[in-house]
N, C-alpha and C. Protein backbone atom coordinates (compact mmCIF):
# COMPACT_ATOMS: atom_id res chain seq x y z
N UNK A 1 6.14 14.60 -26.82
CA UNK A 1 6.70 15.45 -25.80
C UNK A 1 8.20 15.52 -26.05
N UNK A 2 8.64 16.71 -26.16
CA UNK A 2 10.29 16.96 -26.30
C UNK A 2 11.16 16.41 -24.87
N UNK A 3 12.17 16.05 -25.14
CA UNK A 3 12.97 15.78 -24.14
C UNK A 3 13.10 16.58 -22.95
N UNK A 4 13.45 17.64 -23.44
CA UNK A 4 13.40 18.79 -22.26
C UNK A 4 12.15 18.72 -21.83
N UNK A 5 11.05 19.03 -22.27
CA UNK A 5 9.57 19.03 -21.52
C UNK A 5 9.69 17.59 -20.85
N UNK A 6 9.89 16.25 -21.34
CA UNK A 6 9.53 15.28 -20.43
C UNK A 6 10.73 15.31 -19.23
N UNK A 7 12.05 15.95 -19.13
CA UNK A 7 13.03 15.79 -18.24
C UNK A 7 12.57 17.12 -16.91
N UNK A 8 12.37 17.80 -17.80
CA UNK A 8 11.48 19.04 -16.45
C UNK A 8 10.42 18.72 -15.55
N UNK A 9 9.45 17.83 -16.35
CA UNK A 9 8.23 16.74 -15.88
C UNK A 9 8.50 16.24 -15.02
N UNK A 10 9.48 15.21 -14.98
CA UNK A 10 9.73 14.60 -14.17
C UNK A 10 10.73 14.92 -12.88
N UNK A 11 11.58 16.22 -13.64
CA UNK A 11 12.30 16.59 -12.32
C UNK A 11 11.14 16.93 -11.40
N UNK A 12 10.26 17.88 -11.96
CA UNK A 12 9.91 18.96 -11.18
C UNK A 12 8.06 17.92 -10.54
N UNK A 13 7.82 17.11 -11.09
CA UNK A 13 6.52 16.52 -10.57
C UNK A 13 6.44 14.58 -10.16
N UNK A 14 7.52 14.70 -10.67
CA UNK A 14 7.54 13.01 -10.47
C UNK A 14 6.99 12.44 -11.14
N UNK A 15 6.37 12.67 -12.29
CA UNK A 15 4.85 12.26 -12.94
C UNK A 15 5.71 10.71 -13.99
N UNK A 16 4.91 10.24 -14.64
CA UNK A 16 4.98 9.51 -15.84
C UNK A 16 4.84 9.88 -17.28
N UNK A 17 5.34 9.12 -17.86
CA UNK A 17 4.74 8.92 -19.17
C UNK A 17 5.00 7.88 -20.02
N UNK A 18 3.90 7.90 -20.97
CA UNK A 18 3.87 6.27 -21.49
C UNK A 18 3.55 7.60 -23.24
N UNK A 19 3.75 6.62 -24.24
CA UNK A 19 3.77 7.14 -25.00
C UNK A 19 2.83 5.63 -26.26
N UNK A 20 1.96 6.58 -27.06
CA UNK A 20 1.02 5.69 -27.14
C UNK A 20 1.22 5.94 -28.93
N UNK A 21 1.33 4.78 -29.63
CA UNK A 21 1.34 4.76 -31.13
C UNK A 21 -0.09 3.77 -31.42
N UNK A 22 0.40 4.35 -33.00
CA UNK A 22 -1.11 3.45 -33.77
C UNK A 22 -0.50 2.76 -35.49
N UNK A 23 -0.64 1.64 -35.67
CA UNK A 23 -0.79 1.43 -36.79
C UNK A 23 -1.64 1.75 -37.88
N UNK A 24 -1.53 2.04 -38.53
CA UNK A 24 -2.35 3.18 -39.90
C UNK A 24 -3.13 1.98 -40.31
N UNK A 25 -2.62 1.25 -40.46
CA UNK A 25 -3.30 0.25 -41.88
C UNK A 25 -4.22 -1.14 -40.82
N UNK A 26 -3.41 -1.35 -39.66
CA UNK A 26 -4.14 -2.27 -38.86
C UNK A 26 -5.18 -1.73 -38.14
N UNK A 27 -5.03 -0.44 -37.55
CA UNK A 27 -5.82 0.47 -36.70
C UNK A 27 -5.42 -0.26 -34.70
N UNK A 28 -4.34 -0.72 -35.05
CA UNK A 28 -3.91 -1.69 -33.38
C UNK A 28 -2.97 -0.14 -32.89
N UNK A 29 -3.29 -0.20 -32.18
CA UNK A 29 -2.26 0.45 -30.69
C UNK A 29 -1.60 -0.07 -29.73
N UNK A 30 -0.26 0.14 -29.49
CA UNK A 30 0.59 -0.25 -28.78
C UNK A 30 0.89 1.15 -27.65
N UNK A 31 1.46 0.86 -26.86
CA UNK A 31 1.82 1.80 -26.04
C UNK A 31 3.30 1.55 -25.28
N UNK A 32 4.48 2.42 -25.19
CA UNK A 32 5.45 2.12 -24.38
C UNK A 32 5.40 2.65 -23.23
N UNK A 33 5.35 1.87 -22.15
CA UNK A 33 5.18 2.14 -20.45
C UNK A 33 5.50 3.15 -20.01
N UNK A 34 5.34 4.31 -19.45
CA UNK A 34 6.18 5.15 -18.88
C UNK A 34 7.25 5.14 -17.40
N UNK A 35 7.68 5.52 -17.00
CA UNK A 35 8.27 5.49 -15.50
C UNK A 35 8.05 7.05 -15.20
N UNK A 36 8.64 6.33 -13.93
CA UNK A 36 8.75 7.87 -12.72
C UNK A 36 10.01 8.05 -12.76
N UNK A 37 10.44 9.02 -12.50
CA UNK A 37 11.56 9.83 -11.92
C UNK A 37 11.80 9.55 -10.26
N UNK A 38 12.76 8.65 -10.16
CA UNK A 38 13.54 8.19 -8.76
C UNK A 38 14.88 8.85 -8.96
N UNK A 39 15.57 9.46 -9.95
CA UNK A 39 16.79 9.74 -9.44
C UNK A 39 17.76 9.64 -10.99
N UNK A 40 18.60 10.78 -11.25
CA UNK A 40 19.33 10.89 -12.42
C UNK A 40 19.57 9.68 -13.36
N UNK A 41 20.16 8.67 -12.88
CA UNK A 41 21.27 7.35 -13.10
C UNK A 41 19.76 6.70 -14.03
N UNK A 42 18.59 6.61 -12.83
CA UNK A 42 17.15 5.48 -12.83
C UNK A 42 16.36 6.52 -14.12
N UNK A 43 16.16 7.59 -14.52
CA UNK A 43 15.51 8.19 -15.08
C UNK A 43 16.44 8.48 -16.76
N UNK A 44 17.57 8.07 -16.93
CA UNK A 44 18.15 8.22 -18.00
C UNK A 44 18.09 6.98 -18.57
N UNK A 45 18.31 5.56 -17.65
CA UNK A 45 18.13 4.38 -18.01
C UNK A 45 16.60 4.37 -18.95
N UNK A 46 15.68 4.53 -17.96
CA UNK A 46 14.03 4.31 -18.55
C UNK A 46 13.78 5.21 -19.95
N UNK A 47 14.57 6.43 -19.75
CA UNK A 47 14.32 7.03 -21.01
C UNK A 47 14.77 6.44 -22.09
N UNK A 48 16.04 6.11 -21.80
CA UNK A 48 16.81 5.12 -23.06
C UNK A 48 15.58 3.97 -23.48
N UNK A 49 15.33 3.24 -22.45
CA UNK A 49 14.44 2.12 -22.91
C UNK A 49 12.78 2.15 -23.72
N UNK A 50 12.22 3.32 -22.53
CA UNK A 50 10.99 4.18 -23.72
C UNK A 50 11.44 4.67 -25.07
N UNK A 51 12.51 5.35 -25.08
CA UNK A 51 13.09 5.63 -26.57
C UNK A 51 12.95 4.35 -27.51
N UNK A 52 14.07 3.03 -26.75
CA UNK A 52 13.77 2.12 -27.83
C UNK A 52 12.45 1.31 -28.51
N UNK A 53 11.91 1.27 -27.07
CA UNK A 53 10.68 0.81 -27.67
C UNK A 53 9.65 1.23 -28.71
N UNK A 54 9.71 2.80 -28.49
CA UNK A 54 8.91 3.72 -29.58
C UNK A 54 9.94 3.09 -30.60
N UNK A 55 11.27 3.34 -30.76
CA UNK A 55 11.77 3.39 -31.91
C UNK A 55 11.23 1.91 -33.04
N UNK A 56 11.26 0.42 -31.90
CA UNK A 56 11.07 -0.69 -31.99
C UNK A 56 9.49 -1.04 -33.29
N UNK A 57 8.82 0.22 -31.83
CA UNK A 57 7.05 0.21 -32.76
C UNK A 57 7.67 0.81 -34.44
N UNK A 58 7.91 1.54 -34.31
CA UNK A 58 7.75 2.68 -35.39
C UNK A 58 8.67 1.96 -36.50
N UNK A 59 10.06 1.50 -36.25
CA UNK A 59 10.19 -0.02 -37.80
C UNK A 59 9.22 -0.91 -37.86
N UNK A 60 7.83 -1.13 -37.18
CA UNK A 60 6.93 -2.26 -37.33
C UNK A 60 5.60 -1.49 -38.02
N UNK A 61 6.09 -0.51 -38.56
CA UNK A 61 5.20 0.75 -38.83
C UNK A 61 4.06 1.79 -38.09
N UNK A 62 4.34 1.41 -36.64
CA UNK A 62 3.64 2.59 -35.92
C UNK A 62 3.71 3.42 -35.74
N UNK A 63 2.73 4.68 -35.76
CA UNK A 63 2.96 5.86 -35.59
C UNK A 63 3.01 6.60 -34.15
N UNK A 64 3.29 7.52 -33.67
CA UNK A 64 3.28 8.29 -32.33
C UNK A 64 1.45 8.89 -32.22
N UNK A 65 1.12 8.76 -31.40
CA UNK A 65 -0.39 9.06 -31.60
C UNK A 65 -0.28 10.73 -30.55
C-alpha cells in the first residue's frame, strides 16, 4: 500500500494496517502490527515504526507478501 493510500485510510476510516512478509527460502511469515489513526503527531510516529520494522524483516531477507 502506497503512503498516500495508507494516510487517506486512515484519515478518512480509522482503519489499520499490518503488513505481512514471507521468507522465500524458510517459507516463515512475519507480520508488522498495524495501528489506528488517533491523531497527526500518533499516526506519523506508528508509521515511522511499521516502516522500520518491514525495513528490519526485509535485511533478514523477507519479502512484502
Amino acid at each position: 500500500m502506497s503512503r498516500a493510500a495508507l494516510l487517506a485510510c486512515l484519515m478518512l476510516t480509522g482503519c489499520t494496517s499490518t503488513i505481512m512478509l514471507r521468507h522465500p527460502v524458510s517459507g516463515q511469515e512475519r507480520s508488522c502490527p498495524g495501528f489506528t489513526y488517533w491523531g497527526h503527531v500518533q499516526m506519523n510516529t506508528d508509521y515511522n515504526l511499521l516502516r522500520s520494522c518491514v525495513a528490519d524483516y526485509q535485511r533478514q531477507g523477507y519479502e512484502r507478501r
